[in-house]
PDB file of N, CA and C in Angstrom:
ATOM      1  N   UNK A   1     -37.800  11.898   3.637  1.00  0.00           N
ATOM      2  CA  UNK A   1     -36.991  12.616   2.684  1.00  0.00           C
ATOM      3  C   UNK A   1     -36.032  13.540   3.426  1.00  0.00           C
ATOM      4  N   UNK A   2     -34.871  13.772   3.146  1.00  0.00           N
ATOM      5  CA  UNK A   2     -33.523  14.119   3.518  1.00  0.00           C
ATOM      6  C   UNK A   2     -34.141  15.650   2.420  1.00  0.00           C
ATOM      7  N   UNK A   3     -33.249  17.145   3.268  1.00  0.00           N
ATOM      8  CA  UNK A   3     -33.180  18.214   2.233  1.00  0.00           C
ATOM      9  C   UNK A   3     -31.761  18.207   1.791  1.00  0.00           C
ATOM     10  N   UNK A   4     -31.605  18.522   1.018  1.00  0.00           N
ATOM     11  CA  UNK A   4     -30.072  18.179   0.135  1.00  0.00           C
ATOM     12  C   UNK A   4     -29.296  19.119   0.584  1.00  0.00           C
ATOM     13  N   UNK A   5     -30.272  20.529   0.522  1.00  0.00           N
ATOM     14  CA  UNK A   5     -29.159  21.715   0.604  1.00  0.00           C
ATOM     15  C   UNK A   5     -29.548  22.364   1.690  1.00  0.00           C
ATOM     16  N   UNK A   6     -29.090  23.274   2.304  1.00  0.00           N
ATOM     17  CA  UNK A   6     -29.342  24.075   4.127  1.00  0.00           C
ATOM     18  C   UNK A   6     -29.616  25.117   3.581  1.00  0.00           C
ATOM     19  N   UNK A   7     -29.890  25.478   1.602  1.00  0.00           N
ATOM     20  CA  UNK A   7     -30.384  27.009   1.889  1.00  0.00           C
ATOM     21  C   UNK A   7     -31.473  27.189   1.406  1.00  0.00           C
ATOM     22  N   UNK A   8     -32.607  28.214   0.763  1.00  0.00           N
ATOM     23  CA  UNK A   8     -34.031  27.456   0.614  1.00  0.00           C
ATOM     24  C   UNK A   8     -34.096  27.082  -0.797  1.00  0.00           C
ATOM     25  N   UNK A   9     -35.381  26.746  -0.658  1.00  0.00           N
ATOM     26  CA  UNK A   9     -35.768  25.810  -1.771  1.00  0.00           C
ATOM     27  C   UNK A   9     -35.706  24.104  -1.846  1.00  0.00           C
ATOM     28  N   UNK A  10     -36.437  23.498  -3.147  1.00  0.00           N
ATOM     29  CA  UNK A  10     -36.817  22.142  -2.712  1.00  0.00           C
ATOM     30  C   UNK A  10     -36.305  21.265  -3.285  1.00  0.00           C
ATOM     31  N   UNK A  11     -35.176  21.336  -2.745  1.00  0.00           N
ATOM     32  CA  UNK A  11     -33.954  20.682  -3.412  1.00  0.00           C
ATOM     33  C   UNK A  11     -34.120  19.098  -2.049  1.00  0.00           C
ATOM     34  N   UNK A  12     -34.958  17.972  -2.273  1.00  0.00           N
ATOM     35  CA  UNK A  12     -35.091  17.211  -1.673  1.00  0.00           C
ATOM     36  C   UNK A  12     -34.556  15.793  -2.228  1.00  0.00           C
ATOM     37  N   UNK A  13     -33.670  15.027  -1.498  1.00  0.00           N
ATOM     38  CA  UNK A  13     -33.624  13.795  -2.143  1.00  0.00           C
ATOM     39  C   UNK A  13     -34.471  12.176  -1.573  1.00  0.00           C
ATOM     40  N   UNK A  14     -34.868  11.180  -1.613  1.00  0.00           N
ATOM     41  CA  UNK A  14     -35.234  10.484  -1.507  1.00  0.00           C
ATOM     42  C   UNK A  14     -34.871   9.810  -0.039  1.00  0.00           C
ATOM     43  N   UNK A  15     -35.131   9.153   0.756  1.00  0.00           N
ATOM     44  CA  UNK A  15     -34.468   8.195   2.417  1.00  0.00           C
ATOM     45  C   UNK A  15     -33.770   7.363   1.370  1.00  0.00           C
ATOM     46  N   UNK A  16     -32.713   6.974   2.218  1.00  0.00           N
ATOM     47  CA  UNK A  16     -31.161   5.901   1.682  1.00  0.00           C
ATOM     48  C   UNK A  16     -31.064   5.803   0.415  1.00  0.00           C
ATOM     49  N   UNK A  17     -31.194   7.206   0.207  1.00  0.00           N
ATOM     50  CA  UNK A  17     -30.305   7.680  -0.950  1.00  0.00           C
ATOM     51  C   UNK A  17     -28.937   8.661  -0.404  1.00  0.00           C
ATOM     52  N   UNK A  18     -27.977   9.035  -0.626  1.00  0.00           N
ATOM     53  CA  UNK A  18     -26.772   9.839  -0.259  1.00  0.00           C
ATOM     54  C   UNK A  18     -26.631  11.067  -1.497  1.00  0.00           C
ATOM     55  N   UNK A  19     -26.353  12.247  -0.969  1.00  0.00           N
ATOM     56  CA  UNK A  19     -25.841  12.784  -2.236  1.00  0.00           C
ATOM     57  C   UNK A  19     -25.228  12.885  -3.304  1.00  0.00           C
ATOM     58  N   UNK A  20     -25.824  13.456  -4.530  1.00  0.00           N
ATOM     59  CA  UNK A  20     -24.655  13.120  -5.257  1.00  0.00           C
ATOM     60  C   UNK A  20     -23.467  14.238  -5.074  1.00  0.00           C
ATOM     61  N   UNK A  21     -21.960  13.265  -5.676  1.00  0.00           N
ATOM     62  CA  UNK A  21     -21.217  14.056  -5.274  1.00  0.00           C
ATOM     63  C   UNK A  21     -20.609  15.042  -6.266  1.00  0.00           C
ATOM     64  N   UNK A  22     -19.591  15.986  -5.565  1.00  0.00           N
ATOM     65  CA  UNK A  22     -19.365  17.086  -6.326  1.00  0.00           C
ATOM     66  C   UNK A  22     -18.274  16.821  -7.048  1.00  0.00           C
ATOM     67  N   UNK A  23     -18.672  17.790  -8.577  1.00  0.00           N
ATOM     68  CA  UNK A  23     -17.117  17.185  -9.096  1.00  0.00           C
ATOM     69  C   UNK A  23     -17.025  18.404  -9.585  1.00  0.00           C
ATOM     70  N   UNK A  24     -15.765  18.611 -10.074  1.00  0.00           N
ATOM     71  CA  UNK A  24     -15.441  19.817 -10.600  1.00  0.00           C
ATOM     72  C   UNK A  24     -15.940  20.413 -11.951  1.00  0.00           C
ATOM     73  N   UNK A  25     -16.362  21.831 -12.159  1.00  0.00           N
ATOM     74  CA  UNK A  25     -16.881  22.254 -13.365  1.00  0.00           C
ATOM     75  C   UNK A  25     -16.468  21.839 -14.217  1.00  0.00           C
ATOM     76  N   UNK A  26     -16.932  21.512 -15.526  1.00  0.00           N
ATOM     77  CA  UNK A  26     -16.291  21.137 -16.923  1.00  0.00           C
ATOM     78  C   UNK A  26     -15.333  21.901 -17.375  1.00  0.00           C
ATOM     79  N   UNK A  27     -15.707  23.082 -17.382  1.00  0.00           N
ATOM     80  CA  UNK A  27     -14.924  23.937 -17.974  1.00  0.00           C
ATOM     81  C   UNK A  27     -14.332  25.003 -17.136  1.00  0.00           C
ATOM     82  N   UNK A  28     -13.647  24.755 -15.733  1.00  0.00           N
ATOM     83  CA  UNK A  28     -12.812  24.696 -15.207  1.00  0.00           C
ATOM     84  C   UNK A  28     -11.674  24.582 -16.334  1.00  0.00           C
ATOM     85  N   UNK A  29     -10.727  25.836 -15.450  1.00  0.00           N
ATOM     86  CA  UNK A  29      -8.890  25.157 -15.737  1.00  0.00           C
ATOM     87  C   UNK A  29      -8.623  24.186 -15.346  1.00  0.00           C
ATOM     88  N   UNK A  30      -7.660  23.500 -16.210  1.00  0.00           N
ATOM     89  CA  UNK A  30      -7.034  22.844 -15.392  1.00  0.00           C
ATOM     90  C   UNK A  30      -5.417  22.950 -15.330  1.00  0.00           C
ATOM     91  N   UNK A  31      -4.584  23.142 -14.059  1.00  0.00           N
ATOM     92  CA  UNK A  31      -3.155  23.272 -14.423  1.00  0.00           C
ATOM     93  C   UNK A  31      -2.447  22.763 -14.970  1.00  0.00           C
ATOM     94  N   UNK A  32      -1.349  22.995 -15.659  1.00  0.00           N
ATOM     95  CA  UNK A  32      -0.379  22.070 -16.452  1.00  0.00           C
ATOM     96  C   UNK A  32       0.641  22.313 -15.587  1.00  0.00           C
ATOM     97  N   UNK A  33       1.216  21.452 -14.554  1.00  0.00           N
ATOM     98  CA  UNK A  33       2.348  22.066 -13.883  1.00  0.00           C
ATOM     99  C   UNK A  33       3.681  21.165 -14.066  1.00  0.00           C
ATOM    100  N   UNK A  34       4.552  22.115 -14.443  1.00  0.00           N
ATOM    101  CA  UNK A  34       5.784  21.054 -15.413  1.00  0.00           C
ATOM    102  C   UNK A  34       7.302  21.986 -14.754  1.00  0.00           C
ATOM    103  N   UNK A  35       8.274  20.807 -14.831  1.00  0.00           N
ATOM    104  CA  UNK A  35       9.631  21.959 -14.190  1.00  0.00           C
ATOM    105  C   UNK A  35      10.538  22.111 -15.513  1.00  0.00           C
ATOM    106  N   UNK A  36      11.339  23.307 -15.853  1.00  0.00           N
ATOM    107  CA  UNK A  36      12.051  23.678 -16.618  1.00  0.00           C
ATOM    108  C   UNK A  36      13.468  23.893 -15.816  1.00  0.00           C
ATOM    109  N   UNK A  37      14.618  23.823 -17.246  1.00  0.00           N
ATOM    110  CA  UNK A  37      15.983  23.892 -16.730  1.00  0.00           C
ATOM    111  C   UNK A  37      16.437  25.492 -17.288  1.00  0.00           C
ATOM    112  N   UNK A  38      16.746  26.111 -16.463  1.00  0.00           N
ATOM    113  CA  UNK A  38      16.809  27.828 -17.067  1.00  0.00           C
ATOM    114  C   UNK A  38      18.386  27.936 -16.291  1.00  0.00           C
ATOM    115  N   UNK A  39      19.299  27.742 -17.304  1.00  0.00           N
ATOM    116  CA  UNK A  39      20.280  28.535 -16.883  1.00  0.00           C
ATOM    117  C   UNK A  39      21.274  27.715 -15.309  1.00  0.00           C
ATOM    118  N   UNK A  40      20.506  26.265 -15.914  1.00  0.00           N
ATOM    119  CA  UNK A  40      21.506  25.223 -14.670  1.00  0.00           C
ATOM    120  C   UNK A  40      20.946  25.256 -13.626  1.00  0.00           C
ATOM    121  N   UNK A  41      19.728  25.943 -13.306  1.00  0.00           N
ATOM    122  CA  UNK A  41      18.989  26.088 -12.028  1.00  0.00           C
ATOM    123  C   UNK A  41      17.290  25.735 -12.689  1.00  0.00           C
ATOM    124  N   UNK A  42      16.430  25.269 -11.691  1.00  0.00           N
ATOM    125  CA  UNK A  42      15.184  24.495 -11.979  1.00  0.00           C
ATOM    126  C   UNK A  42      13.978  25.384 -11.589  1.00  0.00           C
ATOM    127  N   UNK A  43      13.027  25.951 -12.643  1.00  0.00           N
ATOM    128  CA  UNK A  43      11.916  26.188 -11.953  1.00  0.00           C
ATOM    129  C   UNK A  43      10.421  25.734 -12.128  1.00  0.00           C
ATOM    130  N   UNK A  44       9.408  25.706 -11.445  1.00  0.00           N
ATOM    131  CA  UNK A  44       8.300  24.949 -12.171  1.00  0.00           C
ATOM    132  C   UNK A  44       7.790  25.902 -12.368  1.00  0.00           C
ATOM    133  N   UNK A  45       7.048  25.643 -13.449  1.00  0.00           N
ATOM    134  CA  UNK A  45       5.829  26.339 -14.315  1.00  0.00           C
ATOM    135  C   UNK A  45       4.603  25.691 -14.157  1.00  0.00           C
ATOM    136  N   UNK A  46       3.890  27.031 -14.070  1.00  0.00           N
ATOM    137  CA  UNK A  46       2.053  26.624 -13.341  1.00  0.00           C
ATOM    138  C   UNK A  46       1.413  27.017 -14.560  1.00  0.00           C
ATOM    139  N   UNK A  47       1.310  26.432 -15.681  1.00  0.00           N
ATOM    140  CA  UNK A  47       0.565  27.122 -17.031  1.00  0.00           C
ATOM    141  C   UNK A  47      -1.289  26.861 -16.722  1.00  0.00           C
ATOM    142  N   UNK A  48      -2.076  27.463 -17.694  1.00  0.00           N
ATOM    143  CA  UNK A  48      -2.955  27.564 -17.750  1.00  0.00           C
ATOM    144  C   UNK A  48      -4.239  27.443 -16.992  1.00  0.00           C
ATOM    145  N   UNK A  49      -3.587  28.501 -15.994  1.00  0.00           N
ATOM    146  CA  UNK A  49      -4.607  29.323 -15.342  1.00  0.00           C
ATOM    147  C   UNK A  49      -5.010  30.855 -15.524  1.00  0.00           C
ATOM    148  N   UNK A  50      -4.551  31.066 -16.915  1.00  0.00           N
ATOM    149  CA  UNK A  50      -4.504  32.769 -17.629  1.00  0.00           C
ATOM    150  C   UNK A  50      -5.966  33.189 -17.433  1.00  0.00           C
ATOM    151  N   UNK A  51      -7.015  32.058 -17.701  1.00  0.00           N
ATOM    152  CA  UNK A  51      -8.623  32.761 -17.750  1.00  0.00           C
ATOM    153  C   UNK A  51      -8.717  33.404 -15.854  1.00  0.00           C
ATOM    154  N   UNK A  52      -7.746  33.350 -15.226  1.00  0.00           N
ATOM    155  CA  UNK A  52      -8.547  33.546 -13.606  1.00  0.00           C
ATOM    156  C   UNK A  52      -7.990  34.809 -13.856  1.00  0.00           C
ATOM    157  N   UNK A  53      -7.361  35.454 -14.370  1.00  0.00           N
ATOM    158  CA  UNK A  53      -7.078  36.565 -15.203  1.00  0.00           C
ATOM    159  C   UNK A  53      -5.624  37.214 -13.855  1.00  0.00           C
ATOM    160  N   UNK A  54      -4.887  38.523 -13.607  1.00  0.00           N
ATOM    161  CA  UNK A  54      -3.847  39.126 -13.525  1.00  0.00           C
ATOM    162  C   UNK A  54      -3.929  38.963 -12.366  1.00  0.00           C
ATOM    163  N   UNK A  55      -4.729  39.262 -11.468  1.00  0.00           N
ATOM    164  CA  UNK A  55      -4.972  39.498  -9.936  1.00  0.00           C
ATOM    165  C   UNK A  55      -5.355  38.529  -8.977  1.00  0.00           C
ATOM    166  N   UNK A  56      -5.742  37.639  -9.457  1.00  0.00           N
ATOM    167  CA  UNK A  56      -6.005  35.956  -9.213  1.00  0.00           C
ATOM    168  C   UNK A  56      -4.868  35.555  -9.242  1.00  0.00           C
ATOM    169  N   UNK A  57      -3.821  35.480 -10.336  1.00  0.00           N
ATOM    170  CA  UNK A  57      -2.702  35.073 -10.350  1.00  0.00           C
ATOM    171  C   UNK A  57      -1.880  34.991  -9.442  1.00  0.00           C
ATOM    172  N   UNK A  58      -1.363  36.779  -9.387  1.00  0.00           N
ATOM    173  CA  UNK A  58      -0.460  36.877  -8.545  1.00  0.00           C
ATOM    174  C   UNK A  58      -1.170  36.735  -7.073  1.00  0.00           C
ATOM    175  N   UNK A  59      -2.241  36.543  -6.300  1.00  0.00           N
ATOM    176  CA  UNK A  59      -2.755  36.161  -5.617  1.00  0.00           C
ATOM    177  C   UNK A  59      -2.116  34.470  -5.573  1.00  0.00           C
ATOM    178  N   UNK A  60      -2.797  33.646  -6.135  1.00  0.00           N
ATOM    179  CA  UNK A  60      -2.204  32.439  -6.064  1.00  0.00           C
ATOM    180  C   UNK A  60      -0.354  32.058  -6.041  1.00  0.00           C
ATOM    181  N   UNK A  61       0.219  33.064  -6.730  1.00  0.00           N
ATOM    182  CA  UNK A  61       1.786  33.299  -6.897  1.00  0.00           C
ATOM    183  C   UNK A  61       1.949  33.919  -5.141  1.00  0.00           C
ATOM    184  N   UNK A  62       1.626  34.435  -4.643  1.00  0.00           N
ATOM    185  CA  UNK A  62       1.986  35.242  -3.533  1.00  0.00           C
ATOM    186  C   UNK A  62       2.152  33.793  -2.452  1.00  0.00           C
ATOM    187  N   UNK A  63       0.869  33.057  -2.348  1.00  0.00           N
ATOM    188  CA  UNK A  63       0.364  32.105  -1.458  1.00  0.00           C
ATOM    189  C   UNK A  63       1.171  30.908  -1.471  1.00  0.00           C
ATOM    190  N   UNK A  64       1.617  30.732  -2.902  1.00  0.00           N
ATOM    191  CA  UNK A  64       2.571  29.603  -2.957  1.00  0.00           C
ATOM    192  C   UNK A  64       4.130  29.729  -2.724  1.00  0.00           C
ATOM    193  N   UNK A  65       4.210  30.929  -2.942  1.00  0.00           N
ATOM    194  CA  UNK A  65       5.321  31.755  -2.464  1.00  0.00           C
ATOM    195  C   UNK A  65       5.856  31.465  -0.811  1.00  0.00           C
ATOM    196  N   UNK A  66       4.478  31.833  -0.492  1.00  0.00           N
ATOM    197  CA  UNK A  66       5.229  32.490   0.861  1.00  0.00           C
ATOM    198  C   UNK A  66       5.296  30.629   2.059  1.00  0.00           C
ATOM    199  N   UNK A  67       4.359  29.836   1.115  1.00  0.00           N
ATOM    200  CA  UNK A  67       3.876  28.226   1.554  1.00  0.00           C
ATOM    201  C   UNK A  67       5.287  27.988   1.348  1.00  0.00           C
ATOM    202  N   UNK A  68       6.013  27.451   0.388  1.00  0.00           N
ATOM    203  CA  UNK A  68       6.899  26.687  -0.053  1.00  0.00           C
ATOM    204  C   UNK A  68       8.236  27.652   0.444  1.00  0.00           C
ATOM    205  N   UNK A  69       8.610  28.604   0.563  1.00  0.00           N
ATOM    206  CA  UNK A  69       9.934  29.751   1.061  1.00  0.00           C
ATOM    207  C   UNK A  69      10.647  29.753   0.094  1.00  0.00           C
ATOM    208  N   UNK A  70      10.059  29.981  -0.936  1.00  0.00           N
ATOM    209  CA  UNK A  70      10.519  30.320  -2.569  1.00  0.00           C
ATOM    210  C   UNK A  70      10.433  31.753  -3.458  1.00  0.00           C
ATOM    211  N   UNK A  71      10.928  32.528  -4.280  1.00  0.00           N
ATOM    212  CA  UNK A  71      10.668  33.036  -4.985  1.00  0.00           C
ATOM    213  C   UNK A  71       9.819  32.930  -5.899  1.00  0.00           C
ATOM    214  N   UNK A  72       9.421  33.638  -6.872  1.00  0.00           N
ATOM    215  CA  UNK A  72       8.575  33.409  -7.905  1.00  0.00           C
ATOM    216  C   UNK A  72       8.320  34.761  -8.726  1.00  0.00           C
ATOM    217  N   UNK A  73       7.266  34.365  -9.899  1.00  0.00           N
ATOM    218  CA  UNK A  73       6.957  35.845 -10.693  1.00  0.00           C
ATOM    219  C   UNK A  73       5.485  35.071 -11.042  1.00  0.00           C
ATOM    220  N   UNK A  74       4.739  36.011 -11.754  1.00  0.00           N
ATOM    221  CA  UNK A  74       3.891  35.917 -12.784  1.00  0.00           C
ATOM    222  C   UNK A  74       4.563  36.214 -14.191  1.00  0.00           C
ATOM    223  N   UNK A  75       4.393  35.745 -15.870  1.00  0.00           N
ATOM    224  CA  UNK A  75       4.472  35.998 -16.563  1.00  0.00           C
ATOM    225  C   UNK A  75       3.794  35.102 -17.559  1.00  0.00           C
ATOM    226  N   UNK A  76       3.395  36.151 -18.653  1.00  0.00           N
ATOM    227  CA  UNK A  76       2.623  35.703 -19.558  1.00  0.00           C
ATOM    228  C   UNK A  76       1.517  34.928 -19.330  1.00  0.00           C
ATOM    229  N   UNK A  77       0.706  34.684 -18.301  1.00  0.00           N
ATOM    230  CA  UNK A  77      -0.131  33.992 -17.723  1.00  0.00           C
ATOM    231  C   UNK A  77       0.383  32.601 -16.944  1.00  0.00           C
ATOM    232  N   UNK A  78       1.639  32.673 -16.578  1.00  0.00           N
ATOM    233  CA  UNK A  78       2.232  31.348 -15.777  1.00  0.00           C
ATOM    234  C   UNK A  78       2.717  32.108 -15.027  1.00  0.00           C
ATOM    235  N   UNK A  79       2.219  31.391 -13.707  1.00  0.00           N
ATOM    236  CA  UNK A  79       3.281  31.557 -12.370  1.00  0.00           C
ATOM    237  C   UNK A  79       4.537  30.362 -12.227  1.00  0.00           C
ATOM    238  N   UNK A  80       5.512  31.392 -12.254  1.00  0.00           N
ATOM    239  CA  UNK A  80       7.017  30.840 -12.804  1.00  0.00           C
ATOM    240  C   UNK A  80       7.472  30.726 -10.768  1.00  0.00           C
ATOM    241  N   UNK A  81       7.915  29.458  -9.811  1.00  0.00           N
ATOM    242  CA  UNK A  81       8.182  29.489  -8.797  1.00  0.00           C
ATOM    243  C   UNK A  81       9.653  28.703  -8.703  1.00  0.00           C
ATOM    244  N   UNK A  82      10.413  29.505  -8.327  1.00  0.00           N
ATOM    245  CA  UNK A  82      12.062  29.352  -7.983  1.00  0.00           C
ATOM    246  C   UNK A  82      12.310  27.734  -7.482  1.00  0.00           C
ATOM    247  N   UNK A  83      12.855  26.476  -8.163  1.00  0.00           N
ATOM    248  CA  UNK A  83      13.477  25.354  -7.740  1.00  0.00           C
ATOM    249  C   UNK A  83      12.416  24.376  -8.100  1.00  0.00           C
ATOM    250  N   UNK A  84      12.250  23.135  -8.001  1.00  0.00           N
ATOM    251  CA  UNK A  84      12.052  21.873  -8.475  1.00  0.00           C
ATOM    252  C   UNK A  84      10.998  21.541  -6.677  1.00  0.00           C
ATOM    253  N   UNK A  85       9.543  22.192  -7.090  1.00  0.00           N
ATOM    254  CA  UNK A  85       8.750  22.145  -6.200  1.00  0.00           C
ATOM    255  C   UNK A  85       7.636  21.835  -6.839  1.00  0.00           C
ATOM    256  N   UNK A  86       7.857  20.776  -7.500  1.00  0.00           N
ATOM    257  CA  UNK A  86       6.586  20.306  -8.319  1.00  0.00           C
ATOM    258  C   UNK A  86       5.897  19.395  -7.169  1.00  0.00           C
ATOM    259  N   UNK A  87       5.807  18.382  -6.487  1.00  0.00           N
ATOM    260  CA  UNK A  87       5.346  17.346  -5.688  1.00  0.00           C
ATOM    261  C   UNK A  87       4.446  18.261  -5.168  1.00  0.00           C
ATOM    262  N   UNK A  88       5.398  19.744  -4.001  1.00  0.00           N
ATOM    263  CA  UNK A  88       4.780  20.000  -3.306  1.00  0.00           C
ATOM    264  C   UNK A  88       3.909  21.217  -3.166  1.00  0.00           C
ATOM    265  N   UNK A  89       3.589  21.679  -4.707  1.00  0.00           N
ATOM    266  CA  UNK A  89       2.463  22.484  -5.693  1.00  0.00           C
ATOM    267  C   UNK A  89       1.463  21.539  -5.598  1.00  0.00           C
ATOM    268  N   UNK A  90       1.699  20.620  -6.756  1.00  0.00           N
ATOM    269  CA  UNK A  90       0.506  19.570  -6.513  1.00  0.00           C
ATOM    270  C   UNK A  90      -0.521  19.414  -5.513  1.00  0.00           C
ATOM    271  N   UNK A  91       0.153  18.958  -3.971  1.00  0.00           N
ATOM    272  CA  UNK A  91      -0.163  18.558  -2.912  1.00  0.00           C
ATOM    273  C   UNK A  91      -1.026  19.898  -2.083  1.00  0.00           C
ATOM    274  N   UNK A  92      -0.562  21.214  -2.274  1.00  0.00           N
ATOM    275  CA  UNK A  92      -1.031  22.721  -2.039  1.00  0.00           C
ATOM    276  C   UNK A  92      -1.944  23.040  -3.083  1.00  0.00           C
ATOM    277  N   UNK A  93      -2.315  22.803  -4.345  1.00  0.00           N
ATOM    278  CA  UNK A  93      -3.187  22.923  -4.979  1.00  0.00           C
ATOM    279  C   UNK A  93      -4.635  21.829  -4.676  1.00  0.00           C
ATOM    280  N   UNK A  94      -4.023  20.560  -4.613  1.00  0.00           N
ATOM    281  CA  UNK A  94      -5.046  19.488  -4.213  1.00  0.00           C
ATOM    282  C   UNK A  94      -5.979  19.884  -3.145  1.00  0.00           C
ATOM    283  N   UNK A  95      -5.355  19.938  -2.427  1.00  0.00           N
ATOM    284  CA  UNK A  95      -5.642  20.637  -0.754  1.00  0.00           C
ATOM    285  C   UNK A  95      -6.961  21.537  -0.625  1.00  0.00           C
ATOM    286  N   UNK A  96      -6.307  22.702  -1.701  1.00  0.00           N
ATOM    287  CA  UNK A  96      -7.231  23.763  -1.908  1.00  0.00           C
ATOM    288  C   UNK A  96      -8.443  23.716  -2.681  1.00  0.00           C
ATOM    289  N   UNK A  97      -8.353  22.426  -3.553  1.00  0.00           N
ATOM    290  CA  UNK A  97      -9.675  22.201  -3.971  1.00  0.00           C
ATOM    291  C   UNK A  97     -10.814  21.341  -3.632  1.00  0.00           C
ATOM    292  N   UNK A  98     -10.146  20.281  -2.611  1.00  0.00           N
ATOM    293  CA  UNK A  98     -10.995  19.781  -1.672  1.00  0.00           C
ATOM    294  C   UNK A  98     -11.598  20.527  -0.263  1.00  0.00           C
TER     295      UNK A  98
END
């Protein structure tokens, strides 16, 4: 028998068996990330991540900020980021959850 986990307790699984794998909480956010036309210039919108609440936000707004060499804000619970950087949100969010 294989121990599943490295911290205690008897969390044991069976020989040639593999773990099972991890998937994300149910009730997890999940982002809606979409680009808008404001004024002849493009920005994407990161909606519904409002439950990680104000300080999480702009935390995540800061990081993608300073990743991509963009502007940005928080508002109303969307981080609003300067130009048509949807691909490479995606690809920086993916990242971070694997």
């Amino acid at each position: 028998m294989t121990k599943l986990s490295s911290g205690p307790g008897w969390a044991f699984i069976p020989d040639g068996q593999t773990a099972p794998a991890k998937t994300a909480a149910p009730c997890s956010p999940k982002p809606k990330i979409y680009t808008e036309k404001r004024g002849g210039k493009k920005v994407t919108v990161i909606a519904g991540l409002h439950t990680y609440g104000a300080d999480r936000l702009d935390a995540i707004a800061k990081e993608l900020k300073a990743s991509l060499g963009a502007g940005g804000t928080v508002k109303n619970g969307c981080i609003e980021i300067q130009g048509d950087n949807l691909l490479r949100i995606k690809e920086i969010l993916n990242s971070k959850i694997k």
